[in-house]
C-alpha atoms as a PDB file:
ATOM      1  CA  UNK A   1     166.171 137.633  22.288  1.00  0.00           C
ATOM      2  CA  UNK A   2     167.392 134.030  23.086  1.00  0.00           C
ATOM      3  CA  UNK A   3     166.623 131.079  25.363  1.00  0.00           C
ATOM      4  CA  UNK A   4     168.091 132.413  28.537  1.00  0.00           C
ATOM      5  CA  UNK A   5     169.427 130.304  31.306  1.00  0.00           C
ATOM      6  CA  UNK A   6     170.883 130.328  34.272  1.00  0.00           C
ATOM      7  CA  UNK A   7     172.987 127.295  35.782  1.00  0.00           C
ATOM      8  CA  UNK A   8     173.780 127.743  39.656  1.00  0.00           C
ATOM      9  CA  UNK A   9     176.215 125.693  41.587  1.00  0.00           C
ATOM     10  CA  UNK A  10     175.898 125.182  44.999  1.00  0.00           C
ATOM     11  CA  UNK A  11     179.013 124.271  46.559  1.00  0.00           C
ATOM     12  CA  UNK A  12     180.430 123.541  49.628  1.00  0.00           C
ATOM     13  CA  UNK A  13     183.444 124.935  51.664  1.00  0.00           C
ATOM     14  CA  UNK A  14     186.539 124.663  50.667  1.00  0.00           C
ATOM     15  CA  UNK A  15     189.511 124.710  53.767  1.00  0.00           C
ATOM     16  CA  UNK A  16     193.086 124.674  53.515  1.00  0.00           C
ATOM     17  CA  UNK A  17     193.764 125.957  57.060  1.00  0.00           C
ATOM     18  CA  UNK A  18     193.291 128.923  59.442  1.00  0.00           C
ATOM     19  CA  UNK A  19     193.773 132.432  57.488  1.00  0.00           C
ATOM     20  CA  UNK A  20     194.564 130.894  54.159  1.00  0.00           C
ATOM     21  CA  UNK A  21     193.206 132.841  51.710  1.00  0.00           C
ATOM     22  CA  UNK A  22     191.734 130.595  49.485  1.00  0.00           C
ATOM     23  CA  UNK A  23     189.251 129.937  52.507  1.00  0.00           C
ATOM     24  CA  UNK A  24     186.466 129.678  50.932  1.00  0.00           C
ATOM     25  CA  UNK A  25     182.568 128.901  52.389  1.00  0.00           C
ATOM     26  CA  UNK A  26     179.479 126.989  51.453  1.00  0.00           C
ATOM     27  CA  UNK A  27     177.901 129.448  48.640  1.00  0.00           C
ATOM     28  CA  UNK A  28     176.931 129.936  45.499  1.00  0.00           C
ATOM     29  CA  UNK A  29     178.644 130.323  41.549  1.00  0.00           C
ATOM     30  CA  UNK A  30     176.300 131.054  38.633  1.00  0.00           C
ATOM     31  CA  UNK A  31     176.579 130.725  35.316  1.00  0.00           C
ATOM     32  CA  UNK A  32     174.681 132.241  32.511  1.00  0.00           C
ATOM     33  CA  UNK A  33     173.558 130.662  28.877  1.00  0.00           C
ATOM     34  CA  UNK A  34     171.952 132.479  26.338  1.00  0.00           C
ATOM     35  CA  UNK A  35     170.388 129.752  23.845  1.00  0.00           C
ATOM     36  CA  UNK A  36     169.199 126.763  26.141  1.00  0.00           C
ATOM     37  CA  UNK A  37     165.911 125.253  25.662  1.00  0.00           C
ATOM     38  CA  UNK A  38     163.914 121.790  25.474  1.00  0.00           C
ATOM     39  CA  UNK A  39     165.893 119.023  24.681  1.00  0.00           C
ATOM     40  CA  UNK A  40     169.236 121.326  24.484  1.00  0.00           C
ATOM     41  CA  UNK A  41     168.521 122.057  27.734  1.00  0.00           C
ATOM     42  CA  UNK A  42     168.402 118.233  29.211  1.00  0.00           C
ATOM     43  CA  UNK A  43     171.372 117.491  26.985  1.00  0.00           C
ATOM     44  CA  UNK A  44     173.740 119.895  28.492  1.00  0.00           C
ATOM     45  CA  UNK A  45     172.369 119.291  32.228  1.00  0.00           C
ATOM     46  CA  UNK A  46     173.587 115.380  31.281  1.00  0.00           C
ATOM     47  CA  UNK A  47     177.122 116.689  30.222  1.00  0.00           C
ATOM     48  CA  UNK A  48     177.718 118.952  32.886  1.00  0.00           C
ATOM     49  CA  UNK A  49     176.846 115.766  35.356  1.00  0.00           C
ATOM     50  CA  UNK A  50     179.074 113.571  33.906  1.00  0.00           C
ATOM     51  CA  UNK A  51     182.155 116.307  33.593  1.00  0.00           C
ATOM     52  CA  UNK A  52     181.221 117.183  37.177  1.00  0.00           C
ATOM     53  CA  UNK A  53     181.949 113.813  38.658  1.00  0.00           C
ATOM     54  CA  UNK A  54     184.504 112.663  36.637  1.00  0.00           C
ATOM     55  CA  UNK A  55     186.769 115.684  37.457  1.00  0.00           C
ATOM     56  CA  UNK A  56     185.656 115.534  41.172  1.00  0.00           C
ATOM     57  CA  UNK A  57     187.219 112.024  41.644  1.00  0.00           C
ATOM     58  CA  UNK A  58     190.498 113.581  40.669  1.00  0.00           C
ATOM     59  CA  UNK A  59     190.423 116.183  43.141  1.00  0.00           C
ATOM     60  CA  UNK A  60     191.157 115.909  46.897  1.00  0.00           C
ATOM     61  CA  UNK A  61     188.536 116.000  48.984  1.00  0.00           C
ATOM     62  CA  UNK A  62     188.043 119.216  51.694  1.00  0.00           C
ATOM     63  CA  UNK A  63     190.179 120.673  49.207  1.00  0.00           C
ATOM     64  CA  UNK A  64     188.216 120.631  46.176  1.00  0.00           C
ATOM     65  CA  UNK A  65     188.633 124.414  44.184  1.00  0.00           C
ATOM     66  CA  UNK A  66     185.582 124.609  42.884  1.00  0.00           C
ATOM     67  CA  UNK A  67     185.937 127.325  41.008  1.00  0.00           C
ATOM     68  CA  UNK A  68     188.197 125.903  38.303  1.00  0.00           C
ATOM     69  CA  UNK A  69     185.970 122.279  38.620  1.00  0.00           C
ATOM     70  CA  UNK A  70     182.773 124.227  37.870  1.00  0.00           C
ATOM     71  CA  UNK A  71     184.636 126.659  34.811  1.00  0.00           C
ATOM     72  CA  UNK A  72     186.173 122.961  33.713  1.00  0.00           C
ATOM     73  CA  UNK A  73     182.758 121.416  33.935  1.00  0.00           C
ATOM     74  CA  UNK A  74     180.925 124.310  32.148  1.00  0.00           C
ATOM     75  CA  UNK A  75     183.565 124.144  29.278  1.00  0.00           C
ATOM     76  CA  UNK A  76     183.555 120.357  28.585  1.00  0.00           C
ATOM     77  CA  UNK A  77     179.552 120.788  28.786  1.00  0.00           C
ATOM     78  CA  UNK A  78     179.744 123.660  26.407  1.00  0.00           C
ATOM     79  CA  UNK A  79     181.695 122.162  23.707  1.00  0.00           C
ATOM     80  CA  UNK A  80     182.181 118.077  23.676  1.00  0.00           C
ATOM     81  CA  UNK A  81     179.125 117.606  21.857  1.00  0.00           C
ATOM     82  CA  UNK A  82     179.326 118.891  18.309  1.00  0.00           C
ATOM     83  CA  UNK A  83     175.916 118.934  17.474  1.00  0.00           C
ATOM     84  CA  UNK A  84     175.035 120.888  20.563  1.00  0.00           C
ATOM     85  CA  UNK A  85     177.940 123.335  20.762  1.00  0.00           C
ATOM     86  CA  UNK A  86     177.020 126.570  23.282  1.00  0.00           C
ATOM     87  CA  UNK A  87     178.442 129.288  25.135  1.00  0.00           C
ATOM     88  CA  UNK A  88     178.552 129.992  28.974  1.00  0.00           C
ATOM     89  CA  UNK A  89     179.971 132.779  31.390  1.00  0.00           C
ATOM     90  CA  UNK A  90     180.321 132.842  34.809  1.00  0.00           C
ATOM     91  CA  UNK A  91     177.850 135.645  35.972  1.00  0.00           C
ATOM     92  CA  UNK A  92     180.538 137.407  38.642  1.00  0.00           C
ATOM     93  CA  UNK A  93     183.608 139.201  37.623  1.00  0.00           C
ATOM     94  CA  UNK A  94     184.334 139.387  41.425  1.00  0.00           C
ATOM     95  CA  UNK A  95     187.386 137.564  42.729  1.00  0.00           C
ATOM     96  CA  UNK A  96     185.717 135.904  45.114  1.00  0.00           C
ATOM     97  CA  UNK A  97     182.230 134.641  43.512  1.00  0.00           C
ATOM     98  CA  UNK A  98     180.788 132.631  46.185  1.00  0.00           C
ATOM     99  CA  UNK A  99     181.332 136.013  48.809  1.00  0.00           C
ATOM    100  CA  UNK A 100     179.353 138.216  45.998  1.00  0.00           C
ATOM    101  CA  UNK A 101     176.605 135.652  45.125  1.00  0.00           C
ATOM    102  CA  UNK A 102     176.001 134.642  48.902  1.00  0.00           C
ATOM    103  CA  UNK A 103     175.434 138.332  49.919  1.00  0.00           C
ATOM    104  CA  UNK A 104     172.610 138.580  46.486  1.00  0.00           C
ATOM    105  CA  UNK A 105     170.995 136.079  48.283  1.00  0.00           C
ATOM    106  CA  UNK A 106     170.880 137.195  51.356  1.00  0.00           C
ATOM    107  CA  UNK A 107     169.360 140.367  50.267  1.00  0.00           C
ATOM    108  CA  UNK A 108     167.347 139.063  48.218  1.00  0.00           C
ATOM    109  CA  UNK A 109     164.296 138.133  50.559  1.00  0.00           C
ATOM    110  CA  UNK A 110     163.339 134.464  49.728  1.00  0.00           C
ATOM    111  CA  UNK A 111     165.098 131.965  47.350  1.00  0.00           C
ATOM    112  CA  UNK A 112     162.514 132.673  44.101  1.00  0.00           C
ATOM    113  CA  UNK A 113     163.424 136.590  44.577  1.00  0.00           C
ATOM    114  CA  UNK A 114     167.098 135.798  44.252  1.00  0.00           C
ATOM    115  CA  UNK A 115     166.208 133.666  41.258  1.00  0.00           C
ATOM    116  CA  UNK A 116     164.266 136.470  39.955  1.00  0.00           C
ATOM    117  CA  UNK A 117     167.051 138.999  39.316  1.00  0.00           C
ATOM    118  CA  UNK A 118     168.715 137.352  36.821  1.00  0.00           C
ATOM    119  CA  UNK A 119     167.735 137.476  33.095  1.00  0.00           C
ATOM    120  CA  UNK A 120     165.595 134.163  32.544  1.00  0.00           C
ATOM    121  CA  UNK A 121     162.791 132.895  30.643  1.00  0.00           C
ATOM    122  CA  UNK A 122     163.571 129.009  30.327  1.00  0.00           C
ATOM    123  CA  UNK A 123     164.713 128.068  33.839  1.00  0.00           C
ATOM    124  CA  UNK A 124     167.343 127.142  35.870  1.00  0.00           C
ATOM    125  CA  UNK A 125     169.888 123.722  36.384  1.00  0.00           C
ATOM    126  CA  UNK A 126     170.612 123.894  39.704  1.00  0.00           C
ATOM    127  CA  UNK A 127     173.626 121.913  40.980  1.00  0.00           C
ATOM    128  CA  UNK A 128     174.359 121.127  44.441  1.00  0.00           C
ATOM    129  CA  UNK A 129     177.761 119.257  45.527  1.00  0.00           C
ATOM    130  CA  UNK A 130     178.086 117.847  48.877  1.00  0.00           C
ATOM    131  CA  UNK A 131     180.754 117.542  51.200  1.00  0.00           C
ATOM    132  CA  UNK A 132     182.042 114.231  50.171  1.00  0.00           C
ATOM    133  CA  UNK A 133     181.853 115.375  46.064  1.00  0.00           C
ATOM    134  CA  UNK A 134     178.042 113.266  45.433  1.00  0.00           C
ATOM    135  CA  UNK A 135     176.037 115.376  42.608  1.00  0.00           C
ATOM    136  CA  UNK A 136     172.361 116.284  43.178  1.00  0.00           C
ATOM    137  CA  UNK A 137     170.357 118.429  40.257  1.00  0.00           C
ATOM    138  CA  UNK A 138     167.241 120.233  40.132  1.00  0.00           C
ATOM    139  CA  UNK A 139     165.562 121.390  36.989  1.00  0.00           C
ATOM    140  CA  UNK A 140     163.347 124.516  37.125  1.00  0.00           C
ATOM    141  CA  UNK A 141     161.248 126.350  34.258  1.00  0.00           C
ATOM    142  CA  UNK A 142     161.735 130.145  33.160  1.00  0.00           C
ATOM    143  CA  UNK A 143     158.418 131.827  32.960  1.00  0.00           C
ATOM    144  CA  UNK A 144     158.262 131.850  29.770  1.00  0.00           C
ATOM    145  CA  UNK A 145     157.194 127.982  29.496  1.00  0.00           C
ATOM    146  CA  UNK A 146     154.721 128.149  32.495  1.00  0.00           C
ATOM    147  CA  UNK A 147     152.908 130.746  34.873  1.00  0.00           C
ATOM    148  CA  UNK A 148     155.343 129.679  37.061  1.00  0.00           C
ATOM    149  CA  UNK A 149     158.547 128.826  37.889  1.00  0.00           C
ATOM    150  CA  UNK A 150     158.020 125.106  39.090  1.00  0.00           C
ATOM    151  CA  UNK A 151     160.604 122.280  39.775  1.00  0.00           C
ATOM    152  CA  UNK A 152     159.907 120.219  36.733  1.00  0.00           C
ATOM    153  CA  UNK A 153     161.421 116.228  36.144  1.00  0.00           C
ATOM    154  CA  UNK A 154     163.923 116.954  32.833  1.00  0.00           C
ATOM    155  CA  UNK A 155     160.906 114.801  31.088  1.00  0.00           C
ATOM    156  CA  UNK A 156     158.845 117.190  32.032  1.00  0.00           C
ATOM    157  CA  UNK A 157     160.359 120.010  31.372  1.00  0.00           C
ATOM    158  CA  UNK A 158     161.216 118.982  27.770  1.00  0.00           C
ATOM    159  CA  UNK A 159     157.276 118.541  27.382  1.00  0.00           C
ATOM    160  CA  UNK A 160     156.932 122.195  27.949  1.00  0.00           C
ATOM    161  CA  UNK A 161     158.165 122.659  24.677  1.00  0.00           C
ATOM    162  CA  UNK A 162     157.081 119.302  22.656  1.00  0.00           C
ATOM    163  CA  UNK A 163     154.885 116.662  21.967  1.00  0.00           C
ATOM    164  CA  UNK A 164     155.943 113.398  23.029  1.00  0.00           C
ATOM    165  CA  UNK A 165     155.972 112.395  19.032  1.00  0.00           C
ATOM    166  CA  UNK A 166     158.320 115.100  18.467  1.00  0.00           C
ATOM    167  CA  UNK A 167     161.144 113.625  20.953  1.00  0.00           C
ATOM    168  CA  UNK A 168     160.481 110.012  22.161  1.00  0.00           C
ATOM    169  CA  UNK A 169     162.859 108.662  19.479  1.00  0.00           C
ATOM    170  CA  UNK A 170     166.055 110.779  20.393  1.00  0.00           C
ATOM    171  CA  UNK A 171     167.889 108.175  22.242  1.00  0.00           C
ATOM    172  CA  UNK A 172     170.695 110.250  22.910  1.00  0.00           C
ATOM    173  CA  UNK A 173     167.847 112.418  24.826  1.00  0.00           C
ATOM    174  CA  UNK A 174     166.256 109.735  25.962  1.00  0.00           C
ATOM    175  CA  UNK A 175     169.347 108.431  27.833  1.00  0.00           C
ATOM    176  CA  UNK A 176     170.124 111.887  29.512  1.00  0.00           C
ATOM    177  CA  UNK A 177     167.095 111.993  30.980  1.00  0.00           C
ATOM    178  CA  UNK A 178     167.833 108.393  32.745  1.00  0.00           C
ATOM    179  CA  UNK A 179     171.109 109.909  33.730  1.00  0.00           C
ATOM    180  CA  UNK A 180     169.347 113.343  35.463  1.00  0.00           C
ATOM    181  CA  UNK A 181     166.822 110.544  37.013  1.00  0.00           C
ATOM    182  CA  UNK A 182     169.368 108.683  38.480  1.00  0.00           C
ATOM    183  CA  UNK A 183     171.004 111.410  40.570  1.00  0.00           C
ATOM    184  CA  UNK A 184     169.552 112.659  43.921  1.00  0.00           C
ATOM    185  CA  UNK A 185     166.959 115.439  42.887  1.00  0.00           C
ATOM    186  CA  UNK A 186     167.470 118.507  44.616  1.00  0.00           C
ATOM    187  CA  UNK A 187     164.410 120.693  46.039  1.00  0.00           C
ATOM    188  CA  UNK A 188     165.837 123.969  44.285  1.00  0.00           C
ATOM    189  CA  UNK A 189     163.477 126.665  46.065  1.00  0.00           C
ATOM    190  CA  UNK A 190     164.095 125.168  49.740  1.00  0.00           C
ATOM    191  CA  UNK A 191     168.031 124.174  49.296  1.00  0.00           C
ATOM    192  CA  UNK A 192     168.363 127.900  48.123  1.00  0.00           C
ATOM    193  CA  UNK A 193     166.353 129.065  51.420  1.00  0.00           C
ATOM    194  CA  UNK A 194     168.002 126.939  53.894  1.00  0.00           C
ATOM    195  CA  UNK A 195     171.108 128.019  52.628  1.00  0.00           C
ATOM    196  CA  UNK A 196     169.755 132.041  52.691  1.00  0.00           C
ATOM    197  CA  UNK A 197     169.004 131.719  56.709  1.00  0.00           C
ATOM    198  CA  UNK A 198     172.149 129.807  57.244  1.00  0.00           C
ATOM    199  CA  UNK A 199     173.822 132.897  55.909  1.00  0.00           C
ATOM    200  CA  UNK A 200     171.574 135.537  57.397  1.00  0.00           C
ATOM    201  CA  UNK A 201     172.026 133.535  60.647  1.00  0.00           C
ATOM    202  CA  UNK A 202     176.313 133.672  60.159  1.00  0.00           C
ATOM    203  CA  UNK A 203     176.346 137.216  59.330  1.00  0.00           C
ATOM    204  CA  UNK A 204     174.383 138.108  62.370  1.00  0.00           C
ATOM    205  CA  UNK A 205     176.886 135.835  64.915  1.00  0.00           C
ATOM    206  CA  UNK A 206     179.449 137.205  62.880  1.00  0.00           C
ATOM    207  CA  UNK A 207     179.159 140.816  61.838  1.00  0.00           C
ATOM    208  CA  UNK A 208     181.886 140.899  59.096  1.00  0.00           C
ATOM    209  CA  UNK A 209     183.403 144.521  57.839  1.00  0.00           C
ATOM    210  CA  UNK A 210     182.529 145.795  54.309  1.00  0.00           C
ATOM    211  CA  UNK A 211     184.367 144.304  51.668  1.00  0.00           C
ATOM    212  CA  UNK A 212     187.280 145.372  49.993  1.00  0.00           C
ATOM    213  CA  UNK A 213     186.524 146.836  46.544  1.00  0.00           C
ATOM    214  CA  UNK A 214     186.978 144.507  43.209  1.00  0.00           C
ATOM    215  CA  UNK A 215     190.356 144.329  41.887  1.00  0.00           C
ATOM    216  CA  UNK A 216     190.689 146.749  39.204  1.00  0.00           C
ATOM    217  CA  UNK A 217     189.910 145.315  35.644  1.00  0.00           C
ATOM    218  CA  UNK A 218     187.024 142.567  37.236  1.00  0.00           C
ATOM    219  CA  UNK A 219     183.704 143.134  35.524  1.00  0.00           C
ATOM    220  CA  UNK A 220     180.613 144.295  38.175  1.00  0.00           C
ATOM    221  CA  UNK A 221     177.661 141.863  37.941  1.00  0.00           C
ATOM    222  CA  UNK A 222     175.541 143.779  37.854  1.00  0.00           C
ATOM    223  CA  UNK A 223     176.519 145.644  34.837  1.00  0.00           C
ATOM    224  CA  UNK A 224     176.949 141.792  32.910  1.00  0.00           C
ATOM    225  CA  UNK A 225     173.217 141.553  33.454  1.00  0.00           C
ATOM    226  CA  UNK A 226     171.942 145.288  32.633  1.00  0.00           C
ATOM    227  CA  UNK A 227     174.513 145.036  29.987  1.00  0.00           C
ATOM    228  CA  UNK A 228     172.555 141.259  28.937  1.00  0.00           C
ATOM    229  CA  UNK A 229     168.935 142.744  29.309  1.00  0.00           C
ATOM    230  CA  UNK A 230     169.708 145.888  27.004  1.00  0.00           C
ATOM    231  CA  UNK A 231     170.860 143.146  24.284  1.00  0.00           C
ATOM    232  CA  UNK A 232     167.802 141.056  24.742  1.00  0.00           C
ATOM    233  CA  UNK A 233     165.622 144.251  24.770  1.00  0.00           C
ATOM    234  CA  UNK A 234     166.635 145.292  21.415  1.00  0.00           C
END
């Protein structure tokens, strides 16, 4: 049951300086929503832009933690609008996030397979922060609105659901989709691969030892999304 979404963040690396442990590299945070569709959908892509770069100009720079920007973000996005209240949750109880979502990709064989193992049927916001803090987005259907998953203009996407009569006079839509249009669209499928061989091409220059288990009392992703898919299923 539900309008399931998925919102993935592609961030860059975050350095303190050699051996710090809050190291972190180029990767990956997701984000799961469980009632996001149409116009909803557009609305909260327009919030989560805004929160996005107004808390990145308080940050400094290389040092961005963009962890707590993203869960900030995804909060304000959630909950400033009243009429369009929602819930999200990060998608990896893992301490380090980026680490567990990089290696999914990586074994996931192409960019749409890694997509693919998540619980979705009405797309994908995809995210992607560059070095210097600029925001790019990408909007991509679920398979439940088309035959497939396509990169779709927010305009288009919303018309997967309606008839122009039934949402050309909601100005407060009508003015997030100027704001998605005015931000550098991201190619989702091919930012997703080029970051999947840049991995692939790091672990194999850099063979890295298996990781340490999850601290104790950190929830397995894995069992988030069987325990998501046994909800929907019933």
């Amino acid at each position: 049951m539900g309008q399931r979404i998925q919102i993935v963040f592609k961030v860059p690396e975050t350095y303190y300086y050699e051996s710090n442990p809050n190291n972190n590299p180029e990767g990956l945070l997701v984000y799961h929503n469980q009632w996001l569709y149409g116009k909803s959908f557009v609305k909260y892509a327009s919030r989560l832009i805004h929160a996005l770069e107004y808390l990145i100009t308080e940050e400094d720079g290389a040092r961005i933690n963009w962890e707590r920007i993203v869960a900030q973000a995804v909060n304000y996005a959630d909950y400033s609008d009243i009429t369009n209240m929602t819930e999200s949750f990060p998608l990896s109880g893992s301490v380090r996030p980026r680490e567990y979502f990089n290696n999914l990709l990586k074994e996931s064989g192409s960019a749409l397979g890694f997509l693919e193992k998540f619980d979705n049927n009405n797309g994908y916001i995809f995210i992607e922060a560059t070095p210097k803090g600029e925001i790019g987005i990408g909007i991509l259907n679920g398979y439940e609105d088309a035959e497939e998953i396509k990169q779709r203009d927010p305009e288009e996407y919303v018309k997967l659901f309606y008839t122009e009569d039934k949402y050309a006079d909601d100005e407060k839509l009508m003015e997030c989709i100027s704001r998605i249009r005015q931000r550098r669209e991201v190619p989702v499928l091919v930012a997703l691969e080029k970051l999947r061989k840049n991995l692939l091409k790091t672990t194999e220059e850099n063979p890295q030892p298996e990781p340490s288990p999850q601290v104790s009392g950190s929830a397995d992703p894995t069992i988030v999304l069987e325990k998501l898919r046994g909800e929907n299923d019933g």
